[in-house]
Structures are given as structure tokens and as C-alpha cells.
PDB file of N, CA and C in Angstrom:
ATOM      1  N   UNK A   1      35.267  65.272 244.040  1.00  0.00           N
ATOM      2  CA  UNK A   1      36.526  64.713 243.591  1.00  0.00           C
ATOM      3  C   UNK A   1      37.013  63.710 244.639  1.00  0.00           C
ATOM      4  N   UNK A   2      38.001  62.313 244.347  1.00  0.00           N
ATOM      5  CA  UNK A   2      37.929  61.907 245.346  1.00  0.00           C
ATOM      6  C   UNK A   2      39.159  61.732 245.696  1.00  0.00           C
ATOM      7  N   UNK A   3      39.684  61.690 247.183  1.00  0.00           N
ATOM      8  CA  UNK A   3      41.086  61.792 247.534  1.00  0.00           C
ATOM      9  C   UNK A   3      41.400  60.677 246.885  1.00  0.00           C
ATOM     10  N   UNK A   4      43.389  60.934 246.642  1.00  0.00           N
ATOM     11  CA  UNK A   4      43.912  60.331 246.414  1.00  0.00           C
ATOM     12  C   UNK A   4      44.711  59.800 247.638  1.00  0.00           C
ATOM     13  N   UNK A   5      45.273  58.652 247.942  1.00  0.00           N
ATOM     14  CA  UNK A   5      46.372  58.655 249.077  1.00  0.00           C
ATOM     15  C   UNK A   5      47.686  58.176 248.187  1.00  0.00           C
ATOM     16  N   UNK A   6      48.935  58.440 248.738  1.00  0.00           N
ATOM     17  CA  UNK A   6      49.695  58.408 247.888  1.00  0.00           C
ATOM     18  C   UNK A   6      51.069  57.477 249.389  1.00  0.00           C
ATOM     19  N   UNK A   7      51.703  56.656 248.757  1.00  0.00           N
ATOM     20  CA  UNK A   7      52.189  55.724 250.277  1.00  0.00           C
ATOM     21  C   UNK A   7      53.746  56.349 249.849  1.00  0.00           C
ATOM     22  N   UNK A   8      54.199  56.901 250.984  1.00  0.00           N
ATOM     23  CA  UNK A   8      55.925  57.550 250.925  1.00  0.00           C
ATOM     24  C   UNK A   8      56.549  56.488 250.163  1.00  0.00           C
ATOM     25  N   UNK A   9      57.362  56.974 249.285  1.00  0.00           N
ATOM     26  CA  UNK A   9      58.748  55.915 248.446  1.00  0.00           C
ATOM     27  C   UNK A   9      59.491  56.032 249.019  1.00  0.00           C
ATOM     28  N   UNK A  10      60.381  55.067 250.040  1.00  0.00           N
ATOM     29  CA  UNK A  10      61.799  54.768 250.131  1.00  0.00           C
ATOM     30  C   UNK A  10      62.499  54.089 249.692  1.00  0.00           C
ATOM     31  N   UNK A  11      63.518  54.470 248.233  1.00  0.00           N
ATOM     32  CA  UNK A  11      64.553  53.811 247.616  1.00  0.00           C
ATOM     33  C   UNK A  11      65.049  53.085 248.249  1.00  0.00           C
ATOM     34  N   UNK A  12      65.331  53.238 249.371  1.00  0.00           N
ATOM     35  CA  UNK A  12      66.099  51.666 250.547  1.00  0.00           C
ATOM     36  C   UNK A  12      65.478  50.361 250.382  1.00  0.00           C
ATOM     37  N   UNK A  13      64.254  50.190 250.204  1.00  0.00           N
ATOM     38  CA  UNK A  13      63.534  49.550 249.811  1.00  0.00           C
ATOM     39  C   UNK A  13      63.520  48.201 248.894  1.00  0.00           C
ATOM     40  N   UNK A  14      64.024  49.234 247.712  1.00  0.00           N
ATOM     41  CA  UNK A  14      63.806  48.575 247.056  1.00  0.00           C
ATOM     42  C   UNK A  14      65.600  48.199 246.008  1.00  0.00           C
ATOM     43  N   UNK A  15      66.943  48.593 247.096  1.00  0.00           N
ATOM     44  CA  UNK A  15      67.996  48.103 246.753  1.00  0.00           C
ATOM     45  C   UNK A  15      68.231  46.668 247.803  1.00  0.00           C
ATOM     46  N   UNK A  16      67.986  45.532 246.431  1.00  0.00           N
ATOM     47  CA  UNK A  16      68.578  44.565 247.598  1.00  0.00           C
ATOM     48  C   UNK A  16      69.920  43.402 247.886  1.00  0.00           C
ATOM     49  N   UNK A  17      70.205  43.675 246.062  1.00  0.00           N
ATOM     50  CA  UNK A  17      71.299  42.846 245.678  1.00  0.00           C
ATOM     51  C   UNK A  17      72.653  43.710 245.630  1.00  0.00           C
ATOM     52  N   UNK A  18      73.730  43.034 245.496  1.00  0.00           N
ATOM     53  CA  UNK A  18      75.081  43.763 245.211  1.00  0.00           C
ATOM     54  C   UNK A  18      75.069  44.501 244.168  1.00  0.00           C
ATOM     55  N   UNK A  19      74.133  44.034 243.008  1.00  0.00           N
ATOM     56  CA  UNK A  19      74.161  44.264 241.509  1.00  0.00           C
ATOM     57  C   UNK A  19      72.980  45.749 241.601  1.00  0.00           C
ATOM     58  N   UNK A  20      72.012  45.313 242.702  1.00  0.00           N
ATOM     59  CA  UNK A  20      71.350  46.917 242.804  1.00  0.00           C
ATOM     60  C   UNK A  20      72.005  47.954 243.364  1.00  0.00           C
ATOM     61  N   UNK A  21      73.021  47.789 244.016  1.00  0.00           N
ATOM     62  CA  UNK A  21      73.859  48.749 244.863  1.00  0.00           C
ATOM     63  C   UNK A  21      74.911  49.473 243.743  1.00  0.00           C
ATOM     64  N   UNK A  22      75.639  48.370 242.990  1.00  0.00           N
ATOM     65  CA  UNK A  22      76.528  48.964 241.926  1.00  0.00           C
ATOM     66  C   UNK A  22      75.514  49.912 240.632  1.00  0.00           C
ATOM     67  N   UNK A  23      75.137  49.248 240.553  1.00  0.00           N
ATOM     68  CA  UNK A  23      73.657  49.957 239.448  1.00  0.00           C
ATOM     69  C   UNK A  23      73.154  51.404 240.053  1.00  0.00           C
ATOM     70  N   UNK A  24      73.063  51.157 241.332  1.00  0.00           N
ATOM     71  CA  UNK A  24      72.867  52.897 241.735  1.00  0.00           C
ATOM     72  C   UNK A  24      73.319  53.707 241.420  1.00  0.00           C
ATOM     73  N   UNK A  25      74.584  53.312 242.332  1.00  0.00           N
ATOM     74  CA  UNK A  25      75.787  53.920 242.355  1.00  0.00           C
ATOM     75  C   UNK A  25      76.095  54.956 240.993  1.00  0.00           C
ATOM     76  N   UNK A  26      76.083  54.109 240.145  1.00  0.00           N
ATOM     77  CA  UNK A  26      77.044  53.779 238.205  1.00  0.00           C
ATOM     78  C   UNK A  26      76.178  55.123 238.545  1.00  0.00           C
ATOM     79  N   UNK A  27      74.661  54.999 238.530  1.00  0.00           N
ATOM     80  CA  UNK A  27      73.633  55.808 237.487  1.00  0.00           C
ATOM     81  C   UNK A  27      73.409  57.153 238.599  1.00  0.00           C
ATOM     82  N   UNK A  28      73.842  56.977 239.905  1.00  0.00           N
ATOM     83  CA  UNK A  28      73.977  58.546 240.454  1.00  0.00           C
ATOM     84  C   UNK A  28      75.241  59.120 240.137  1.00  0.00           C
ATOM     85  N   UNK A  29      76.906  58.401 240.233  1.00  0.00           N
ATOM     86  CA  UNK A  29      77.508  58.826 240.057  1.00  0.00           C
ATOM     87  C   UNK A  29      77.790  60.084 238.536  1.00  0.00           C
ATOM     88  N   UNK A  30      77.048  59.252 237.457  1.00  0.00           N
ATOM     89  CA  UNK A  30      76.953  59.797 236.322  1.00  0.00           C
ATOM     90  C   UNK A  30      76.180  61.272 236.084  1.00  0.00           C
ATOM     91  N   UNK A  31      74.959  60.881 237.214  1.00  0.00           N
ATOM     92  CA  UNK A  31      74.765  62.395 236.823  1.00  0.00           C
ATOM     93  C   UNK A  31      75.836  63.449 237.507  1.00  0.00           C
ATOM     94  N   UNK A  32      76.677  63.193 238.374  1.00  0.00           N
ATOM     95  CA  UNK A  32      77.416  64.756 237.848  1.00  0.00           C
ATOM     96  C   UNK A  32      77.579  65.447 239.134  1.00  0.00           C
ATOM     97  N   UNK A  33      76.072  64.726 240.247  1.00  0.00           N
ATOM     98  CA  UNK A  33      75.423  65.950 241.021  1.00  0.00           C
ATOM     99  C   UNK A  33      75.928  65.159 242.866  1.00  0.00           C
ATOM    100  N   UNK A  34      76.502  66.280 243.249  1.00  0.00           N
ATOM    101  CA  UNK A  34      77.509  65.340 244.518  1.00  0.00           C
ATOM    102  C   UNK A  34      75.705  65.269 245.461  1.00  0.00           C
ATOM    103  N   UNK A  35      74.990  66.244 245.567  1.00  0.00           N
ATOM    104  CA  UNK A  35      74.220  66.212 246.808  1.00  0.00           C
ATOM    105  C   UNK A  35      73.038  64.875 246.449  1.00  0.00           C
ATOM    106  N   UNK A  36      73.322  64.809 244.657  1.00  0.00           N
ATOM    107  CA  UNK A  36      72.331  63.394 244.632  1.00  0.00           C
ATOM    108  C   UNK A  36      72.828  61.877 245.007  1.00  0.00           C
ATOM    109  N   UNK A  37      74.222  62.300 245.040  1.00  0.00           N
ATOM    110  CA  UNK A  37      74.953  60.780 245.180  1.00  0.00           C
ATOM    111  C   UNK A  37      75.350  60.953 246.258  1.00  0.00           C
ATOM    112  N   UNK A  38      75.439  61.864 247.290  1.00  0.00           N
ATOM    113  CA  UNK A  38      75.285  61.478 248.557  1.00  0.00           C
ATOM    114  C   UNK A  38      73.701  61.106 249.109  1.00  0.00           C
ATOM    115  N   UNK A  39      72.804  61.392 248.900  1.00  0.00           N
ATOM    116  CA  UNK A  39      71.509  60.777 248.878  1.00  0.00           C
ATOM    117  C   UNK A  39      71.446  59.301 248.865  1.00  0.00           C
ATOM    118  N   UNK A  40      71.885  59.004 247.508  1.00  0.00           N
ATOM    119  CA  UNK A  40      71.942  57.848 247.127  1.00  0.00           C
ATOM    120  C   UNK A  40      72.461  56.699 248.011  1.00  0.00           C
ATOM    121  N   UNK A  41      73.788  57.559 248.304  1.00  0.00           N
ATOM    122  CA  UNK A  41      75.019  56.770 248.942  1.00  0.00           C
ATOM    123  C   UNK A  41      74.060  56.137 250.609  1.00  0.00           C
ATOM    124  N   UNK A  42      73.301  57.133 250.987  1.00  0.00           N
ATOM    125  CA  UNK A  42      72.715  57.400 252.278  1.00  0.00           C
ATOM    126  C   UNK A  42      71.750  56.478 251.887  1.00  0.00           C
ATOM    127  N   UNK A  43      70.727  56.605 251.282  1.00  0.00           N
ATOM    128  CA  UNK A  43      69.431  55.465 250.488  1.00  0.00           C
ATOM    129  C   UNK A  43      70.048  53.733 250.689  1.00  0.00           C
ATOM    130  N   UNK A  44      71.427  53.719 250.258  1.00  0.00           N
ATOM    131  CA  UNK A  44      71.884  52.656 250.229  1.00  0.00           C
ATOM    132  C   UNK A  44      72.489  51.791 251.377  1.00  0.00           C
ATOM    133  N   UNK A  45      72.874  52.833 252.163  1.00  0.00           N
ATOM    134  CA  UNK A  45      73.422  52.170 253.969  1.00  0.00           C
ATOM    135  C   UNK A  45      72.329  51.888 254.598  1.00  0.00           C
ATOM    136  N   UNK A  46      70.838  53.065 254.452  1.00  0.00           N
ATOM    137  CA  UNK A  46      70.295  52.437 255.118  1.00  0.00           C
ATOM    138  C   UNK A  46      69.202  50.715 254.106  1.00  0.00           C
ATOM    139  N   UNK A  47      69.266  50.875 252.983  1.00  0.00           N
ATOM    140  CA  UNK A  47      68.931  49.367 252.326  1.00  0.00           C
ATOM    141  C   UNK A  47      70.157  48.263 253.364  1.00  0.00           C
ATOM    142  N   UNK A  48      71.109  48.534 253.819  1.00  0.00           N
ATOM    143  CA  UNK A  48      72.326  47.536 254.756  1.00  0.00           C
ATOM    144  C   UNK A  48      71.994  47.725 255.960  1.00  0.00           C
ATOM    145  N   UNK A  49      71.207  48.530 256.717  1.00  0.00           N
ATOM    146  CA  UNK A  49      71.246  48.453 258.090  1.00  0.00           C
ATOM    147  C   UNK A  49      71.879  49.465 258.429  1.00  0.00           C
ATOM    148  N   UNK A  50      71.486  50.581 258.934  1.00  0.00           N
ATOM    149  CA  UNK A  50      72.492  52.073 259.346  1.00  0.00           C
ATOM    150  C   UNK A  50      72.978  51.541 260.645  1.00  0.00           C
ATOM    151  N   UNK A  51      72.252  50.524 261.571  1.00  0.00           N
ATOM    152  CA  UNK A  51      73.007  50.414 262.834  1.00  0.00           C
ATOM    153  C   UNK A  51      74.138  49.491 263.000  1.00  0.00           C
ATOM    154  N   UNK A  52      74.270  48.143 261.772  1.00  0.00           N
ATOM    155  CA  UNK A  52      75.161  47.706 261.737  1.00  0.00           C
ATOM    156  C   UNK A  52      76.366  48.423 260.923  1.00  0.00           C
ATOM    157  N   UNK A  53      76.116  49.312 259.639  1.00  0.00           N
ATOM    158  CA  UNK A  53      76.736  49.730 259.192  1.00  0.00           C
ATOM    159  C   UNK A  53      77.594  50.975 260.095  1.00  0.00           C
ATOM    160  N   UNK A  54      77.149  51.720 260.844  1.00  0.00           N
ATOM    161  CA  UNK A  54      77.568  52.585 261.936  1.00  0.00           C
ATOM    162  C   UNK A  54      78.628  52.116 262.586  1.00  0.00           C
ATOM    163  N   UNK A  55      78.387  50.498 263.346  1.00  0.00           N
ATOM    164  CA  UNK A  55      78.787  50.213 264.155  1.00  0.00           C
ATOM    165  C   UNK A  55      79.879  49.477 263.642  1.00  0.00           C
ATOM    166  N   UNK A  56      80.044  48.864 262.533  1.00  0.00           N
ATOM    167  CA  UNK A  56      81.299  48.340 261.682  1.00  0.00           C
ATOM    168  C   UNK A  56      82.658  49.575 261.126  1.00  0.00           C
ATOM    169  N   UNK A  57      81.690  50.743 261.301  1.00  0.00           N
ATOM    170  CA  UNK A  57      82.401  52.101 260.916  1.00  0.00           C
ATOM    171  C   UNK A  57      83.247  52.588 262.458  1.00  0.00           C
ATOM    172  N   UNK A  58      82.547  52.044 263.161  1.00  0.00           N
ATOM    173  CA  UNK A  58      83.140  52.578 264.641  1.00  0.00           C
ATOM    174  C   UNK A  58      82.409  53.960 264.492  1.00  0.00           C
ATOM    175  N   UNK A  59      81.265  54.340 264.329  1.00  0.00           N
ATOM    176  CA  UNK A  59      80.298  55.617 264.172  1.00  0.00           C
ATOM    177  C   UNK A  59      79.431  55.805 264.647  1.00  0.00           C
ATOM    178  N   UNK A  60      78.651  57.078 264.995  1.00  0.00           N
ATOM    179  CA  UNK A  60      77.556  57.245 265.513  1.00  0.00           C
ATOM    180  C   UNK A  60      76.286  56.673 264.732  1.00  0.00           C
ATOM    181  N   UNK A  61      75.044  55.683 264.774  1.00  0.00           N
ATOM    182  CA  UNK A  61      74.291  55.389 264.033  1.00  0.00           C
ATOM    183  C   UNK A  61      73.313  56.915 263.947  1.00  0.00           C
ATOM    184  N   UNK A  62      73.217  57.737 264.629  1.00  0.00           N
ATOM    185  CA  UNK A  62      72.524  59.018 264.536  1.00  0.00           C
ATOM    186  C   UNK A  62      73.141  59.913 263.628  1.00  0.00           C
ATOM    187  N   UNK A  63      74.497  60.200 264.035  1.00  0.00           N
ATOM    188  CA  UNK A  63      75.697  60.942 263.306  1.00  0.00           C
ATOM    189  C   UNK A  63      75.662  60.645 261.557  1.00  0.00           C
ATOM    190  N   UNK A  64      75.701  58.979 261.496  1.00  0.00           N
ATOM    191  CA  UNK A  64      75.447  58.618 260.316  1.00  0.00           C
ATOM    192  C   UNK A  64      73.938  59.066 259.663  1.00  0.00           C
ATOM    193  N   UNK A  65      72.961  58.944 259.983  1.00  0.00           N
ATOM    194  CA  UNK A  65      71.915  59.483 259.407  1.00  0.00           C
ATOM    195  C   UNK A  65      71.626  60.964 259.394  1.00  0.00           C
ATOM    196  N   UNK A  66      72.372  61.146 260.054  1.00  0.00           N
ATOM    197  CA  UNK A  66      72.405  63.336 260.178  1.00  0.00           C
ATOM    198  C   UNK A  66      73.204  63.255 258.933  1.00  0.00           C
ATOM    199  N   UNK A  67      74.338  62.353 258.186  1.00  0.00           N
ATOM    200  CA  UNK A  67      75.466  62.847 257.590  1.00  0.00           C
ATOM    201  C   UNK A  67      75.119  62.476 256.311  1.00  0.00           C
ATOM    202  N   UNK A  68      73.995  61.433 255.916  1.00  0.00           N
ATOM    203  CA  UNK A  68      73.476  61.624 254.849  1.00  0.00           C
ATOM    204  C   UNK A  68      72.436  62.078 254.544  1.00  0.00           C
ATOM    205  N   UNK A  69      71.468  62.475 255.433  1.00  0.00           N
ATOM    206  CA  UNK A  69      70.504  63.766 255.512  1.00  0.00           C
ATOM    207  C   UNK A  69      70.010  64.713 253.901  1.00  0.00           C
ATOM    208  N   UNK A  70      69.236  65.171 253.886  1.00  0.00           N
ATOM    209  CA  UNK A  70      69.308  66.353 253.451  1.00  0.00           C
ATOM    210  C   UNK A  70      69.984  67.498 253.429  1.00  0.00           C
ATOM    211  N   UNK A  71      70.269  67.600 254.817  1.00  0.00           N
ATOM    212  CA  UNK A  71      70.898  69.038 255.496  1.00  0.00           C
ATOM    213  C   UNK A  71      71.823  68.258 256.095  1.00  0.00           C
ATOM    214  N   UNK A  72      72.676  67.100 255.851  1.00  0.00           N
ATOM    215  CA  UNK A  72      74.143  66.706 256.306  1.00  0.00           C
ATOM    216  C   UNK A  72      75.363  66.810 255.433  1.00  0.00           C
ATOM    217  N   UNK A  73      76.346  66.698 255.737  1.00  0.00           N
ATOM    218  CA  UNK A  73      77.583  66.909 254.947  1.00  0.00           C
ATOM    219  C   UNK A  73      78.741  66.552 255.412  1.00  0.00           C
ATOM    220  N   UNK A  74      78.401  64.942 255.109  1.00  0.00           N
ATOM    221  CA  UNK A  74      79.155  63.759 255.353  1.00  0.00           C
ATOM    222  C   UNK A  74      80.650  64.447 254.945  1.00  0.00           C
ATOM    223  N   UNK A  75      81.765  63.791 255.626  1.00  0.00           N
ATOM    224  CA  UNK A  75      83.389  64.447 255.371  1.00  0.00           C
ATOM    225  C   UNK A  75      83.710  63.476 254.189  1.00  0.00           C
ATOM    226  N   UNK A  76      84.475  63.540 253.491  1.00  0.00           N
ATOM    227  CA  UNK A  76      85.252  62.691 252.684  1.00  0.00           C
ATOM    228  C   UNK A  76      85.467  61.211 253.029  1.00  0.00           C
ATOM    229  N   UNK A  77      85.982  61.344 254.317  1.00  0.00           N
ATOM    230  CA  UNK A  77      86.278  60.397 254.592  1.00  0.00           C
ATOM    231  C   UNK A  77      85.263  59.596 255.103  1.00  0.00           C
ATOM    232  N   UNK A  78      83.934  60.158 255.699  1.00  0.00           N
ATOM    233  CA  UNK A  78      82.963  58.899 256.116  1.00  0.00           C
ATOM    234  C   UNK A  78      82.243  58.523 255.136  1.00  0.00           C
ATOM    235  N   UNK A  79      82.379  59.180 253.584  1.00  0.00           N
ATOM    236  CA  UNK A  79      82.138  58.676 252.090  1.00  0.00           C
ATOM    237  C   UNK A  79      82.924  57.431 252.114  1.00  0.00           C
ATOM    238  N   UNK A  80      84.357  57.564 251.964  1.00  0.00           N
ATOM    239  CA  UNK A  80      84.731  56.568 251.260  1.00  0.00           C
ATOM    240  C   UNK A  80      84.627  55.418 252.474  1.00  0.00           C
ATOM    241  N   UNK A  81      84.671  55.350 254.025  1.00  0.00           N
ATOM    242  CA  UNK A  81      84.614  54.438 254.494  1.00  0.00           C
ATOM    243  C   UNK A  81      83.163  53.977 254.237  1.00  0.00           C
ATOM    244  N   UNK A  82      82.038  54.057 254.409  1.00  0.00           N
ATOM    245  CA  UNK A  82      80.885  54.161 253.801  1.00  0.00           C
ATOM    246  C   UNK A  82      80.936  52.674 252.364  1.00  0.00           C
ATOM    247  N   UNK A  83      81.376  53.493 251.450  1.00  0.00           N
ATOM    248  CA  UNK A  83      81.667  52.925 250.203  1.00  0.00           C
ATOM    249  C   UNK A  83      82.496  51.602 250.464  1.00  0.00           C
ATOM    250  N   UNK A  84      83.404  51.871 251.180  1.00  0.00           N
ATOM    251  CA  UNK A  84      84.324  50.382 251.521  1.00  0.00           C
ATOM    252  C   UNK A  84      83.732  49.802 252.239  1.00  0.00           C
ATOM    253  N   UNK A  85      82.884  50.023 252.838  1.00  0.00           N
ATOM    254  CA  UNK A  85      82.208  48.842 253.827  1.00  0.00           C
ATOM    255  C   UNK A  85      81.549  48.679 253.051  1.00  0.00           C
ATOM    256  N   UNK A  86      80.585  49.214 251.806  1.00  0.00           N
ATOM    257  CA  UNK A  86      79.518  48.491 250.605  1.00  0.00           C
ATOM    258  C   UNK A  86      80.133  47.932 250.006  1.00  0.00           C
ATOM    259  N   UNK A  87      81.625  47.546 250.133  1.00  0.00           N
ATOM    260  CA  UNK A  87      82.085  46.742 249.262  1.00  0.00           C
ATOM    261  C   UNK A  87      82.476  47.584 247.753  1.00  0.00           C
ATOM    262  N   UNK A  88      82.924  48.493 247.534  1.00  0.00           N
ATOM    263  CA  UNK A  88      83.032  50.123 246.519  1.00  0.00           C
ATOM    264  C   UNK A  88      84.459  50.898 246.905  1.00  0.00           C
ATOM    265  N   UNK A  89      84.786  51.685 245.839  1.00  0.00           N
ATOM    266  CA  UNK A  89      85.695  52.196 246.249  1.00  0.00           C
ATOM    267  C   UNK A  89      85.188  53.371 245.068  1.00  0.00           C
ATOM    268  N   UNK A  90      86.117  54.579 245.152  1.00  0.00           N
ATOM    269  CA  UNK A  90      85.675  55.313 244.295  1.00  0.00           C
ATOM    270  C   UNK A  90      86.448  55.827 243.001  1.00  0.00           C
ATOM    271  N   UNK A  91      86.392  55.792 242.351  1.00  0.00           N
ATOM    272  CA  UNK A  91      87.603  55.852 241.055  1.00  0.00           C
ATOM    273  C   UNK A  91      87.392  57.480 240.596  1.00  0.00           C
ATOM    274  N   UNK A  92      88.309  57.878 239.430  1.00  0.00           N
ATOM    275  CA  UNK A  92      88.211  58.617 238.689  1.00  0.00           C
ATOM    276  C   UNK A  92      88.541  58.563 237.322  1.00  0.00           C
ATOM    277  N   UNK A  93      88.011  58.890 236.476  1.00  0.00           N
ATOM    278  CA  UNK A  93      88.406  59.193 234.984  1.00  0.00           C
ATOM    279  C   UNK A  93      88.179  60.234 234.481  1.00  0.00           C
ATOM    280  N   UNK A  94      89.184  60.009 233.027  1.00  0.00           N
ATOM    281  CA  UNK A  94      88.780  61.718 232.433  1.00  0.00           C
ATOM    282  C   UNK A  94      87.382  61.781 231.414  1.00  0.00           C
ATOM    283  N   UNK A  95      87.285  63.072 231.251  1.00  0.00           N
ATOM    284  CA  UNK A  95      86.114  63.525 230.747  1.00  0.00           C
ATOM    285  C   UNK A  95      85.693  63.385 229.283  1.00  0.00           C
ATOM    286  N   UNK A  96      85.120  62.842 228.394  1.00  0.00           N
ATOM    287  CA  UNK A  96      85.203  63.007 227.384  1.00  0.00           C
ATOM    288  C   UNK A  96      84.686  64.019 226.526  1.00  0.00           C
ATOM    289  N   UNK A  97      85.562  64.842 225.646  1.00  0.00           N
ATOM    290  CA  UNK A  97      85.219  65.953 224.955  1.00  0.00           C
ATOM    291  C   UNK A  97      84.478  65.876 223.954  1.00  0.00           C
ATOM    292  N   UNK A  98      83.294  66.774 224.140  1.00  0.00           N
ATOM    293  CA  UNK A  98      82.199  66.759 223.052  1.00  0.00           C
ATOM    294  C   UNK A  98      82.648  67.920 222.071  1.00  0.00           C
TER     295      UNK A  98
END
């Protein structure tokens, strides 16, 4: 049988416009699921540069990648600053009843 090699995917990658960043966003926010859209959110700072983005935050560039992690748990507030430096803010609406 013959190996396969398979090359790591990093979504950072491959967000490069404003219009890919909002498009994420839309389609993680929707599912529902906070630990995927903090992923996402994390996927997407580093597509911007985690060390400039850190450093515009007045933040740790380490701190920041611990906080969107797997095993991080970014505060509220380094979400929405996060989001405001992508140029985002975060809204709410109501639910529609099925």
C-alpha cells in the first residue's frame, strides 16, 4: 500500500480579504458554537499578524495565542477588542421561532 502524506491546513492561510474575514465570521458565528468561533476568531488574527495585532492591543503576542488556543479562554473583553481591531463589532438578534 502506498503512503499517503497529507500537508497540515491552516485556515489563516487562506483568509485574505476584508470580505474573507466577514464571511468567516457570518458562517462561524451562525453555527451557534462559542469554542468554534473563538477558533475562528484566533484563525483570523493570526491571517493579520498576531504580533502586530498584539501589539496594537497593548497585549502579550504569546498571551494572545495561548487565548485563542485550544485550551485558551480569551476574556470578553480581549474578544471584542480583537474584533475591533478586525474592523467588527459584535451584535445581537433575536431568535427565530421554528
Amino acid at each position: 500500500m502506498e503512503k499517503v502524506t497529507v500537508a497540515d491546513f491552516d485556515p489563516a492561510e487562506y483568509i485574505e480579504t476584508p470580505e474573507d474575514v466577514f464571511l468567516t465570521l457570518k458562517v462561524a458565528a451562525e453555527e451557534n458554537d462559542p469554542e468554534f468561533l473563538l477558533s475562528v476568531i484566533g484563525d483570523i488574527a493570526r491571517s493579520h499578524g498576531m504580533t502586530q495585532l498584539a501589539r496594537s492591543l497593548e497585549l502579550d503576542r504569546k498571551g494572545l495565542y495561548k487565548a485563542f488556543s485550544p485550551e485558551g479562554n480569551p476574556s470578553f473583553l480581549t474578544v471584542v477588542k480583537v474584533l475591533d481591531s478586525l474592523g467588527f463589532r459584535l451584535t445581537v438578534e433575536q431568535k427565530v421561532s421554528a
